[in-house]
PDB file of N, CA and C in Angstrom:
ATOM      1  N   UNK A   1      16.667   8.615  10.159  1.00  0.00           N
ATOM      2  CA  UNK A   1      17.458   8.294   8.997  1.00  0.00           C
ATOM      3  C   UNK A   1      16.636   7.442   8.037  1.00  0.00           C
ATOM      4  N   UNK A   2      16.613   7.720   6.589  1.00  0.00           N
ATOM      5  CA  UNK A   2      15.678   7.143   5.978  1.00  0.00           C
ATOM      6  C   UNK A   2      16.566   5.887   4.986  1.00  0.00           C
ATOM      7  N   UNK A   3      15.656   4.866   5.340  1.00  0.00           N
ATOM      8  CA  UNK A   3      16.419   3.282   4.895  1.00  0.00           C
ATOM      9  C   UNK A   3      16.479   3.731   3.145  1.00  0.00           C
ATOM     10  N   UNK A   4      17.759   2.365   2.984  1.00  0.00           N
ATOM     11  CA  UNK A   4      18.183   2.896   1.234  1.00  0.00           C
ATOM     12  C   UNK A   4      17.057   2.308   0.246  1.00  0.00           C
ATOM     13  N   UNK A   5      16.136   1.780   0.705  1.00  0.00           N
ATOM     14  CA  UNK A   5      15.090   0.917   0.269  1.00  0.00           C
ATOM     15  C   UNK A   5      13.845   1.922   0.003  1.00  0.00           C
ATOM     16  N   UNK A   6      12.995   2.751  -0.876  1.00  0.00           N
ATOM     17  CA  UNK A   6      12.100   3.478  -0.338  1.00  0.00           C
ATOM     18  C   UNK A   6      11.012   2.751  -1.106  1.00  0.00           C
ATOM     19  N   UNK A   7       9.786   2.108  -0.550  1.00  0.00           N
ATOM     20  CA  UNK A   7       8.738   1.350  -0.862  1.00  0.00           C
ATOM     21  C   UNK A   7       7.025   2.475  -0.694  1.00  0.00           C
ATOM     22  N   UNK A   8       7.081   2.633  -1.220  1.00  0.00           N
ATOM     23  CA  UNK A   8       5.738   3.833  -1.743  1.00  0.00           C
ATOM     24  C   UNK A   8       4.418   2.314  -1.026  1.00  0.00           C
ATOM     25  N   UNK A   9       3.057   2.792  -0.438  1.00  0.00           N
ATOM     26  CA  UNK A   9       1.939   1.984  -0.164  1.00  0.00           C
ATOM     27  C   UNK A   9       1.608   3.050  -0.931  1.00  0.00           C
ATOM     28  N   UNK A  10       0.579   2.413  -2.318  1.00  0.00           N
ATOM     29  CA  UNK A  10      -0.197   3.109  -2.714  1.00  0.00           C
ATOM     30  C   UNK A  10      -1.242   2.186  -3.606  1.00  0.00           C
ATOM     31  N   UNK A  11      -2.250   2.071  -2.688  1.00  0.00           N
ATOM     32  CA  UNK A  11      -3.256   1.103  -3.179  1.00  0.00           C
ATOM     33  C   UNK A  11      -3.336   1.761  -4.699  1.00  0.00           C
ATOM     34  N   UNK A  12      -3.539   0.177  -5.825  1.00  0.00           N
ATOM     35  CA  UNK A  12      -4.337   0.711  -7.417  1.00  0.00           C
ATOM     36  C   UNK A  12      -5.430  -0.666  -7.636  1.00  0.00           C
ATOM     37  N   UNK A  13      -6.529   0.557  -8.449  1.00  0.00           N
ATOM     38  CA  UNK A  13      -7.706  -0.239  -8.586  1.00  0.00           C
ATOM     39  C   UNK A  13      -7.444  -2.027  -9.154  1.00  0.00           C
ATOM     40  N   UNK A  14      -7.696  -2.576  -7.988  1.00  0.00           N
ATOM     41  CA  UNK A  14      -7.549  -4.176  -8.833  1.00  0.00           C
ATOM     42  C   UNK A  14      -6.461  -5.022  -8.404  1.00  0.00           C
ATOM     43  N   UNK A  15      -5.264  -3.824  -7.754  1.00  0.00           N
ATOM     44  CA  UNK A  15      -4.526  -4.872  -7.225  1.00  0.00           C
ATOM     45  C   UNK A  15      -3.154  -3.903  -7.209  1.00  0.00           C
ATOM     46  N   UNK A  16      -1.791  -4.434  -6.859  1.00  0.00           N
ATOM     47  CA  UNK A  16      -0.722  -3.672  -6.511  1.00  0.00           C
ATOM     48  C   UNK A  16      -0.680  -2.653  -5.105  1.00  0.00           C
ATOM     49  N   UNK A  17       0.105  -2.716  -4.589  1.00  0.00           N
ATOM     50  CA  UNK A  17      -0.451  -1.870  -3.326  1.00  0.00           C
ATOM     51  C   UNK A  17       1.235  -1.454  -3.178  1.00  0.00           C
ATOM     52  N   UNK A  18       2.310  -2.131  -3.194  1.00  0.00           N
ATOM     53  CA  UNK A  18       3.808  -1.704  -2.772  1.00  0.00           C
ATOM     54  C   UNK A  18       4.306  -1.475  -4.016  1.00  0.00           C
ATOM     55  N   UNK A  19       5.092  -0.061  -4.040  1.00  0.00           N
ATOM     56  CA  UNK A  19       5.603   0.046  -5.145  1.00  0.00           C
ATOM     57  C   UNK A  19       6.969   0.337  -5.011  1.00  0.00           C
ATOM     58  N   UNK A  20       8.198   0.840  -5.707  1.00  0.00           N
ATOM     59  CA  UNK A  20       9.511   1.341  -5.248  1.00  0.00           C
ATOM     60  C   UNK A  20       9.221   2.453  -5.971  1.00  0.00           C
ATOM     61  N   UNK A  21       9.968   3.095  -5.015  1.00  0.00           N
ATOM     62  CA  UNK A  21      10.135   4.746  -4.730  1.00  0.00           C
ATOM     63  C   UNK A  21      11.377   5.074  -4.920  1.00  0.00           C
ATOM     64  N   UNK A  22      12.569   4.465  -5.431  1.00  0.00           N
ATOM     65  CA  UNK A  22      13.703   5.282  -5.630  1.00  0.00           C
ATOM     66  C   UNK A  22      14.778   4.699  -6.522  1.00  0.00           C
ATOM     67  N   UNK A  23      15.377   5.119  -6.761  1.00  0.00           N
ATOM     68  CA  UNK A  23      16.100   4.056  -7.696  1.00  0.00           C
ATOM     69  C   UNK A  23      16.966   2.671  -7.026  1.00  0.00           C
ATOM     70  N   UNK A  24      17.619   2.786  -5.583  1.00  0.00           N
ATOM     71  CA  UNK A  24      17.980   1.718  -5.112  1.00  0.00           C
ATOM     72  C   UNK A  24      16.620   0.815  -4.987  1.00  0.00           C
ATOM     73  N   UNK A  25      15.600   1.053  -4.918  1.00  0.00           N
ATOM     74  CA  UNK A  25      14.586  -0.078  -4.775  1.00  0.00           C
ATOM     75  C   UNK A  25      14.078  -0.514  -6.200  1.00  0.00           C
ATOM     76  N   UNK A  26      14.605   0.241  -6.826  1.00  0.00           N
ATOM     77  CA  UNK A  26      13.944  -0.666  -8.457  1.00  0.00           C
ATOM     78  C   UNK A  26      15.448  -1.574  -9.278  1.00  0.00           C
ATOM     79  N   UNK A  27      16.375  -1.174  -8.449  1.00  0.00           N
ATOM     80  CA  UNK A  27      17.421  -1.938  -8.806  1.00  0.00           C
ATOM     81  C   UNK A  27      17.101  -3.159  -8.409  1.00  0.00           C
ATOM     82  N   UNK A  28      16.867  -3.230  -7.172  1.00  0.00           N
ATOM     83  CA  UNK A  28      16.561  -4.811  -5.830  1.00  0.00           C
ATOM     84  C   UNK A  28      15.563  -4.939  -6.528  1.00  0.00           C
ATOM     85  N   UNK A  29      14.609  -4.149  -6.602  1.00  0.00           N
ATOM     86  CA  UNK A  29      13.078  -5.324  -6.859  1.00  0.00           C
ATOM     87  C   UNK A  29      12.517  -4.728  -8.229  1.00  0.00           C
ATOM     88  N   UNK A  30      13.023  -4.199  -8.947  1.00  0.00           N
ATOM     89  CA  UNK A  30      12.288  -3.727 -10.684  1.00  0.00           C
ATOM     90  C   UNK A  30      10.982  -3.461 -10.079  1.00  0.00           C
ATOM     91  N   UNK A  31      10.133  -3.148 -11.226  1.00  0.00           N
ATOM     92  CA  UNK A  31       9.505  -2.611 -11.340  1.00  0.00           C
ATOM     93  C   UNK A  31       7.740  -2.850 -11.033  1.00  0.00           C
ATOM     94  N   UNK A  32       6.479  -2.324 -11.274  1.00  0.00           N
ATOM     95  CA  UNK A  32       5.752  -3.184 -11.023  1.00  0.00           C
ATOM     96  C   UNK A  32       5.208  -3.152  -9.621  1.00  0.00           C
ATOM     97  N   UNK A  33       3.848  -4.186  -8.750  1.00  0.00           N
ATOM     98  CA  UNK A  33       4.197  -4.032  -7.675  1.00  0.00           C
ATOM     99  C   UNK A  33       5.176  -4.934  -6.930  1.00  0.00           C
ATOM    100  N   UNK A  34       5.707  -4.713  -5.760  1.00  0.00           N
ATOM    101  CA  UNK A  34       7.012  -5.525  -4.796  1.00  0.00           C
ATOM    102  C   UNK A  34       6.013  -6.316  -4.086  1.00  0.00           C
ATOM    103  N   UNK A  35       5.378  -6.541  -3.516  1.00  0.00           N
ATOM    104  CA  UNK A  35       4.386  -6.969  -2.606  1.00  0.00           C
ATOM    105  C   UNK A  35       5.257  -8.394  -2.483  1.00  0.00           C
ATOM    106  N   UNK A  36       4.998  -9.231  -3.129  1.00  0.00           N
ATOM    107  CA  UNK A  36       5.644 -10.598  -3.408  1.00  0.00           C
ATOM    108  C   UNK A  36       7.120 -10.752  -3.320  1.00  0.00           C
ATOM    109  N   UNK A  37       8.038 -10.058  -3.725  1.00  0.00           N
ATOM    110  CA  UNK A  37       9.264  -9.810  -3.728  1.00  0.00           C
ATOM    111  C   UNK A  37      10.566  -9.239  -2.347  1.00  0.00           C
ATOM    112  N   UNK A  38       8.993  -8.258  -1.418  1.00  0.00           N
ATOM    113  CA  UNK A  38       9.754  -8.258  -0.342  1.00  0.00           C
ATOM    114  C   UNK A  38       9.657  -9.131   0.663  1.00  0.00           C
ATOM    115  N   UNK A  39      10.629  -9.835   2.010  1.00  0.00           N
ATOM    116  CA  UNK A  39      10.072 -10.749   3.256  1.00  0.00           C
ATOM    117  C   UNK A  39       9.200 -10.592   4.488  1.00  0.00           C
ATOM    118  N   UNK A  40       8.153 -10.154   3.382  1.00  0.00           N
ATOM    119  CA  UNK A  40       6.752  -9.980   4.470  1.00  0.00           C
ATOM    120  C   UNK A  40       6.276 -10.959   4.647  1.00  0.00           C
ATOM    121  N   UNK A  41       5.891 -11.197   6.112  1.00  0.00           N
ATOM    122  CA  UNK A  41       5.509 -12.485   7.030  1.00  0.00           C
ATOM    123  C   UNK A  41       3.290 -12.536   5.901  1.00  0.00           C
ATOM    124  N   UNK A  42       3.396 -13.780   5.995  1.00  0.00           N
ATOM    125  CA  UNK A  42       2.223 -14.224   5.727  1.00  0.00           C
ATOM    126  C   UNK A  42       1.019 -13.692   6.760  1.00  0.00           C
ATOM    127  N   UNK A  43       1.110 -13.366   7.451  1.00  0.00           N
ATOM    128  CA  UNK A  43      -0.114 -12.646   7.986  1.00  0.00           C
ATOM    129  C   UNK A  43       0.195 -11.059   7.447  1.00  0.00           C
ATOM    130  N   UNK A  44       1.229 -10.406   7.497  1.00  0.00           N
ATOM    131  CA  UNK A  44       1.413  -9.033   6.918  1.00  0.00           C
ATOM    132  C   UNK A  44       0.711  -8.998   5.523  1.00  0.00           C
ATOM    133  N   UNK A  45       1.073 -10.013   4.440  1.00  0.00           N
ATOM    134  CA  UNK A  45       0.464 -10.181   3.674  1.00  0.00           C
ATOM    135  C   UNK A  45      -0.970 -10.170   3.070  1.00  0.00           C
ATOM    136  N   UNK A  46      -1.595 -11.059   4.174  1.00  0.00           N
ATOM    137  CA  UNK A  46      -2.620 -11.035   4.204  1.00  0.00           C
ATOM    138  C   UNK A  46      -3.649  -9.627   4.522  1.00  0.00           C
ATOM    139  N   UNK A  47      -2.811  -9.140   5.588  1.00  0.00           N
ATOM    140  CA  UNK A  47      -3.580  -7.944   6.005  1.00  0.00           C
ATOM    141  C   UNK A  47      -3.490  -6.876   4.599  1.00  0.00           C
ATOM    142  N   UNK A  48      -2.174  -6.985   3.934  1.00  0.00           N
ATOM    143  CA  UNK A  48      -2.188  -6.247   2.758  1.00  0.00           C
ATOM    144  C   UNK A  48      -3.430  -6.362   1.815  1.00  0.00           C
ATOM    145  N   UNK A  49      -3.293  -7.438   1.230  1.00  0.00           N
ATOM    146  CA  UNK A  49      -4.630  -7.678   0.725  1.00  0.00           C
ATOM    147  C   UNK A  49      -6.162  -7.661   0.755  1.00  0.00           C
ATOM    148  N   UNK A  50      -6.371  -7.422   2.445  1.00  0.00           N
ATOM    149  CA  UNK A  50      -7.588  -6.816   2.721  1.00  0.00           C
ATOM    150  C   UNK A  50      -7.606  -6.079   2.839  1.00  0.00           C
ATOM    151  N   UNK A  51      -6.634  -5.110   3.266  1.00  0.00           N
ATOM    152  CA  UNK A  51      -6.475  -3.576   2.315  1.00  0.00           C
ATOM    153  C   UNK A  51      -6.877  -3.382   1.084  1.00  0.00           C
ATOM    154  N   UNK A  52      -6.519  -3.977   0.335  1.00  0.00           N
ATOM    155  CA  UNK A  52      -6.158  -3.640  -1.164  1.00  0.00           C
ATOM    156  C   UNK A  52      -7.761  -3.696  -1.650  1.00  0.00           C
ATOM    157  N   UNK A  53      -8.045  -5.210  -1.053  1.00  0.00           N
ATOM    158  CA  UNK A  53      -9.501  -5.318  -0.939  1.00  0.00           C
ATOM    159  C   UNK A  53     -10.765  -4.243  -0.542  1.00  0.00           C
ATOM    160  N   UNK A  54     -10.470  -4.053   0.280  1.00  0.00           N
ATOM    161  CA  UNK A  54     -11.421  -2.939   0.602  1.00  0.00           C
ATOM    162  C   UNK A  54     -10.996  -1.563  -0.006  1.00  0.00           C
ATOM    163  N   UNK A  55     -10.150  -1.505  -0.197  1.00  0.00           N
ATOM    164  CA  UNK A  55      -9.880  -0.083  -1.243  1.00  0.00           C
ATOM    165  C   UNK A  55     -10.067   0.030  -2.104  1.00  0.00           C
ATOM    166  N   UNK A  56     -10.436  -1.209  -2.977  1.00  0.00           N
ATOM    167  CA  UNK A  56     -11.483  -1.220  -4.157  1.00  0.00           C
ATOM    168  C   UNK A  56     -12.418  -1.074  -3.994  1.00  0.00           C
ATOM    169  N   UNK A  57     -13.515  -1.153  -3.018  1.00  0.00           N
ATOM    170  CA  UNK A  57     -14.946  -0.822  -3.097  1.00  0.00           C
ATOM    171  C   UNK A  57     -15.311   0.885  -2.728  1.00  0.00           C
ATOM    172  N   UNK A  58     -14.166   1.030  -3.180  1.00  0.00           N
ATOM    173  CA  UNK A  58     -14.413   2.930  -3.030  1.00  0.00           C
ATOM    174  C   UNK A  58     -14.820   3.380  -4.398  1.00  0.00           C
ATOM    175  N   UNK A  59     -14.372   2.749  -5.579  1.00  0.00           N
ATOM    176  CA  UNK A  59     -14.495   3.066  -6.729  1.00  0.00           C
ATOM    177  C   UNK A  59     -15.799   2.440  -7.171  1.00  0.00           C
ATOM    178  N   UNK A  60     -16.526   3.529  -7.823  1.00  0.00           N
ATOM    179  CA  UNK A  60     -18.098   2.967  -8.605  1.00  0.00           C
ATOM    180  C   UNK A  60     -17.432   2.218 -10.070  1.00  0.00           C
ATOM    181  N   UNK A  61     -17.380   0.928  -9.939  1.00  0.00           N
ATOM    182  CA  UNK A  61     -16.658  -0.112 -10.809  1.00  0.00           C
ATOM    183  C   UNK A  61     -17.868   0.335 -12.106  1.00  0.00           C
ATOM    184  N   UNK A  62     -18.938   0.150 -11.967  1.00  0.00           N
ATOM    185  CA  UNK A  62     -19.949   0.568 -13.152  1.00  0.00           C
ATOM    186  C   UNK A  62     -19.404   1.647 -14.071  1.00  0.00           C
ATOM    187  N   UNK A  63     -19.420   3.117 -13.713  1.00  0.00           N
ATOM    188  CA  UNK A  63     -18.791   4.036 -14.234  1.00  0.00           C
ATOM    189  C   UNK A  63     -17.868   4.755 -13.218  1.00  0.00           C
ATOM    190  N   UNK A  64     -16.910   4.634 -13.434  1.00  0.00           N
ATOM    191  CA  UNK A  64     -15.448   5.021 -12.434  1.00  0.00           C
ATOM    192  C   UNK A  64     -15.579   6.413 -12.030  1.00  0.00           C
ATOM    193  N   UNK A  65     -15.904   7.579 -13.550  1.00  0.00           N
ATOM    194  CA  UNK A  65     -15.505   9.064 -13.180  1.00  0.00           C
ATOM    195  C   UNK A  65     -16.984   9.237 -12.247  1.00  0.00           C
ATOM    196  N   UNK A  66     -17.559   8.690 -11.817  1.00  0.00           N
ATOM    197  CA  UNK A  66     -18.998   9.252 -11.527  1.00  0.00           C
ATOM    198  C   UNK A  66     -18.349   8.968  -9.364  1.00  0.00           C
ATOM    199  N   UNK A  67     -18.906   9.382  -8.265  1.00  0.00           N
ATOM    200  CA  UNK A  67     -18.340   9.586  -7.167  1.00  0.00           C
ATOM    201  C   UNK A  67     -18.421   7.561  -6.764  1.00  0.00           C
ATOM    202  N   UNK A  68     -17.665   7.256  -5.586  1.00  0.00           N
ATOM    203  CA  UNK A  68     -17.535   5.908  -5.304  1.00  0.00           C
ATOM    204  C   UNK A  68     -19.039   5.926  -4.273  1.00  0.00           C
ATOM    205  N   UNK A  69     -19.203   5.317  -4.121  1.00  0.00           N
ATOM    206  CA  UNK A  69     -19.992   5.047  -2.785  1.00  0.00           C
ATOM    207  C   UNK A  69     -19.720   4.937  -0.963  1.00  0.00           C
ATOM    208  N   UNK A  70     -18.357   5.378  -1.084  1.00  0.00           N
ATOM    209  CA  UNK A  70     -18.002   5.360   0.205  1.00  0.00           C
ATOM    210  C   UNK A  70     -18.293   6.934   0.992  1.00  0.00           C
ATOM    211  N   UNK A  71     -18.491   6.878   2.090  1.00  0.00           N
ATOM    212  CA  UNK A  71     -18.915   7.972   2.935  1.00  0.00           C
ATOM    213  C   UNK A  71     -17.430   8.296   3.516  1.00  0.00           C
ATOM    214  N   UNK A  72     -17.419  10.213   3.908  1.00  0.00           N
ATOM    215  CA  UNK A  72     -16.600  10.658   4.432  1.00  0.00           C
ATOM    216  C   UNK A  72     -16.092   9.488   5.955  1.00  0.00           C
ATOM    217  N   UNK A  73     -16.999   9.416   6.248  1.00  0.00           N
ATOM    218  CA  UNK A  73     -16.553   8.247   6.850  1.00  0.00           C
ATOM    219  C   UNK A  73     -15.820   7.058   6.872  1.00  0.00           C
ATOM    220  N   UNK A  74     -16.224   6.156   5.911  1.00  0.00           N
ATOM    221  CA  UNK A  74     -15.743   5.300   5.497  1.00  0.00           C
ATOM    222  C   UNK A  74     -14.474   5.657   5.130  1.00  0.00           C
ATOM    223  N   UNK A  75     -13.798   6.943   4.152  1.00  0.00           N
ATOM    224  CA  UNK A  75     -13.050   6.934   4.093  1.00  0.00           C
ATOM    225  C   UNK A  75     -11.727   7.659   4.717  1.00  0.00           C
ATOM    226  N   UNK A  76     -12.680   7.868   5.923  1.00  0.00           N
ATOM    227  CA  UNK A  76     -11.558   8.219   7.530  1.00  0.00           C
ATOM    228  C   UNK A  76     -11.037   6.981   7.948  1.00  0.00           C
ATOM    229  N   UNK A  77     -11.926   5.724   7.738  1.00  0.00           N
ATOM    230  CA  UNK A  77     -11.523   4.672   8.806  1.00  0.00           C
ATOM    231  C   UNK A  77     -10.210   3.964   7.801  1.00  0.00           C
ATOM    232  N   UNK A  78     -10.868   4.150   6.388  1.00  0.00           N
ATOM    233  CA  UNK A  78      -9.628   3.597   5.864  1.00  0.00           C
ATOM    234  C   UNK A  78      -8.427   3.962   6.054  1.00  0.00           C
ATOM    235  N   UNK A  79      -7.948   5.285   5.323  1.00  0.00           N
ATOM    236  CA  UNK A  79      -7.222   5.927   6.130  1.00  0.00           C
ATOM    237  C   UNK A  79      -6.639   5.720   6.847  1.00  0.00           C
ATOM    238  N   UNK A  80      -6.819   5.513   8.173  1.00  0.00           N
ATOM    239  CA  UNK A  80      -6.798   5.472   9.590  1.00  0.00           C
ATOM    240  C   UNK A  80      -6.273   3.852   9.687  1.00  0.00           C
ATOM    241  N   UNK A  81      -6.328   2.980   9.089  1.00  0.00           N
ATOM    242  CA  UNK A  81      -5.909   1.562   8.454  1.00  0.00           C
ATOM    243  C   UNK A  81      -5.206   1.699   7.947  1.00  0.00           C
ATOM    244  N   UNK A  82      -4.658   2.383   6.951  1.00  0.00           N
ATOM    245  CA  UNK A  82      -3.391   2.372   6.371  1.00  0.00           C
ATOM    246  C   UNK A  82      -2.571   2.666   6.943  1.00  0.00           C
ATOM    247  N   UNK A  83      -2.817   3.591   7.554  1.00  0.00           N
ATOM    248  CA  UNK A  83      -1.380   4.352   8.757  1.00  0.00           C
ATOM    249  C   UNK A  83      -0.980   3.588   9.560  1.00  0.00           C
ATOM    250  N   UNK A  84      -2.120   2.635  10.093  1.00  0.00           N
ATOM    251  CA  UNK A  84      -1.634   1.490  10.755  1.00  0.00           C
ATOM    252  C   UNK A  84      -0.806   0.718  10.289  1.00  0.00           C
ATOM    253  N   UNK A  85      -1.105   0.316   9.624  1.00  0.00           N
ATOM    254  CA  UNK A  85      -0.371  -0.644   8.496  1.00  0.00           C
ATOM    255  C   UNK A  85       0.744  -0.169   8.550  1.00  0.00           C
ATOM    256  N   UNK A  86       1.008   0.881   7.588  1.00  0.00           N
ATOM    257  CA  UNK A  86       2.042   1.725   7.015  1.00  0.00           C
ATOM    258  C   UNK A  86       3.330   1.274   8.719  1.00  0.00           C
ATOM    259  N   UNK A  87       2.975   1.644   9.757  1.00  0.00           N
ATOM    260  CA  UNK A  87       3.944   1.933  11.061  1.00  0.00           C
ATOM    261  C   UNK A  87       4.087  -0.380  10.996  1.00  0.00           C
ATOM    262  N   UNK A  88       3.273  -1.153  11.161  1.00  0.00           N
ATOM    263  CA  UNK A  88       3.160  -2.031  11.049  1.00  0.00           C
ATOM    264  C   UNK A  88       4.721  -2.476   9.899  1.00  0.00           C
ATOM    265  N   UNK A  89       3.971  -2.596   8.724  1.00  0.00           N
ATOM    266  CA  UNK A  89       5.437  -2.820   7.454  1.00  0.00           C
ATOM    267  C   UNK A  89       6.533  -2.398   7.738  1.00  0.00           C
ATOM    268  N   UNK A  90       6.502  -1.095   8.079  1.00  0.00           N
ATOM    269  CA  UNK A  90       7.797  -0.386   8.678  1.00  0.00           C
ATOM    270  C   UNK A  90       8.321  -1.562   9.515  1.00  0.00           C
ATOM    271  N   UNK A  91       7.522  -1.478  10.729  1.00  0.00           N
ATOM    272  CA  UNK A  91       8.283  -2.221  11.420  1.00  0.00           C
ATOM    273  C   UNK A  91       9.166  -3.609  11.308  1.00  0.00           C
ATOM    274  N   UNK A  92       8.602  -4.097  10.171  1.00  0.00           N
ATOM    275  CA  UNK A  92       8.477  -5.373  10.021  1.00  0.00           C
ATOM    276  C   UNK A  92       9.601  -5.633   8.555  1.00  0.00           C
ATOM    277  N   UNK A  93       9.815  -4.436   8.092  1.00  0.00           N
ATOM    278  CA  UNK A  93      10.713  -4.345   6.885  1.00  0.00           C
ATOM    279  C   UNK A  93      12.509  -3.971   7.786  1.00  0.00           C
ATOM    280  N   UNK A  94      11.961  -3.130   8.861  1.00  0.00           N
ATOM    281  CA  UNK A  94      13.559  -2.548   9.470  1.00  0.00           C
ATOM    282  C   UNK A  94      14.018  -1.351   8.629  1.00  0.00           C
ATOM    283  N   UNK A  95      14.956  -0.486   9.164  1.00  0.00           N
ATOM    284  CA  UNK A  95      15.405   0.154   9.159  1.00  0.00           C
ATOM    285  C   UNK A  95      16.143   0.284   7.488  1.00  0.00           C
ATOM    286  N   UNK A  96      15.981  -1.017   6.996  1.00  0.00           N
ATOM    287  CA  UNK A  96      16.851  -1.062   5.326  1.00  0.00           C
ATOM    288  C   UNK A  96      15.952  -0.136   4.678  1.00  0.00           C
ATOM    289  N   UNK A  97      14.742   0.032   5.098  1.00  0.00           N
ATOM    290  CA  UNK A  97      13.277   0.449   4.553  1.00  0.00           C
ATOM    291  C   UNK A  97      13.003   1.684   4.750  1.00  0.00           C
ATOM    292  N   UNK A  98      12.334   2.235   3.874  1.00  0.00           N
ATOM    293  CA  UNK A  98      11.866   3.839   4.405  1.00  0.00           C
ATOM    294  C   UNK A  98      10.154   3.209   3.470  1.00  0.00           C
ATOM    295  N   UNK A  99       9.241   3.371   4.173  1.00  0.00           N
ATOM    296  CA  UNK A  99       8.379   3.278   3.679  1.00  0.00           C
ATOM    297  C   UNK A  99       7.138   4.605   3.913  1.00  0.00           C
ATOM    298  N   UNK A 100       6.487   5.145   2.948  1.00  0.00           N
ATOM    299  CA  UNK A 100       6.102   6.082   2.458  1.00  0.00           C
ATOM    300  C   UNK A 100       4.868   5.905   2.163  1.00  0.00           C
ATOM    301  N   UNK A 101       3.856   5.901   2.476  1.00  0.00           N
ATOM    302  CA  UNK A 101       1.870   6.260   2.165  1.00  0.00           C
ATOM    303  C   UNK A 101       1.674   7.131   1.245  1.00  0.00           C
ATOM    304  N   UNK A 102       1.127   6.893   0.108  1.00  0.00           N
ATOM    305  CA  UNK A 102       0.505   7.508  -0.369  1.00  0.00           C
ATOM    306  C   UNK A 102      -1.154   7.280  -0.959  1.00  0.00           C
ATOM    307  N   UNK A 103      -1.921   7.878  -0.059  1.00  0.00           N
ATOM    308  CA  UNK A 103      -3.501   8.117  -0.041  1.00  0.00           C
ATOM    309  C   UNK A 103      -4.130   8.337  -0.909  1.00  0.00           C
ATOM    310  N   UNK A 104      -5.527   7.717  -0.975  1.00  0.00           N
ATOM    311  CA  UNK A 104      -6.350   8.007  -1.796  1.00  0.00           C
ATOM    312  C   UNK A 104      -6.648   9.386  -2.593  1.00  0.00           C
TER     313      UNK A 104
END
């Protein structure tokens, strides 16, 4: 059953990473990113942000349209970190929550 809350993860260059996904979640938390707005524990937080962090160094900040510097690799493991995450927040938001990944 999917919570009335739907919170999109979708890292953007520079910052924002939680967004709302439906209209009951932009009623509760407008617009923008939520990150701050929902009761995520201070270490959840944190881990957000070194997400967010390292998902910026995918992008060639010099000239953007030109490829990032990260290897197919690199960007398996990320990946593979978010999903974590992603089951992590879930857990940690409850069932009010439907939370939703969306990838690089």
């Amino acid at each position: 059953m999917s919570g009335a809350f739907r919170i999109r993860l979708m890292f953007e260059w520079g910052g924002g990473s939680l967004w709302c996904g439906n209209d009951a979640a932009i009623k509760e938390f407008d617009v923008g990113p939520v990150e701050e707005k929902l009761l995520l524990s201070d270490v959840m937080l944190e881990r957000l942000n070194a997400l967010s962090q390292w998902h910026d160094t995918a992008l060639n900040w010099e000239y953007p349209p030109d490829p990032g510097p990260w290897s197919p690799d690199e960007y398996a493991k990320f990946e593979a970190e978010a999903l974590a995450f992603l089951s992590e927040i879930q857990a940690e938001l409850g069932p009010e929550f439907e939370i939703v990944y969306e990838p690089i």
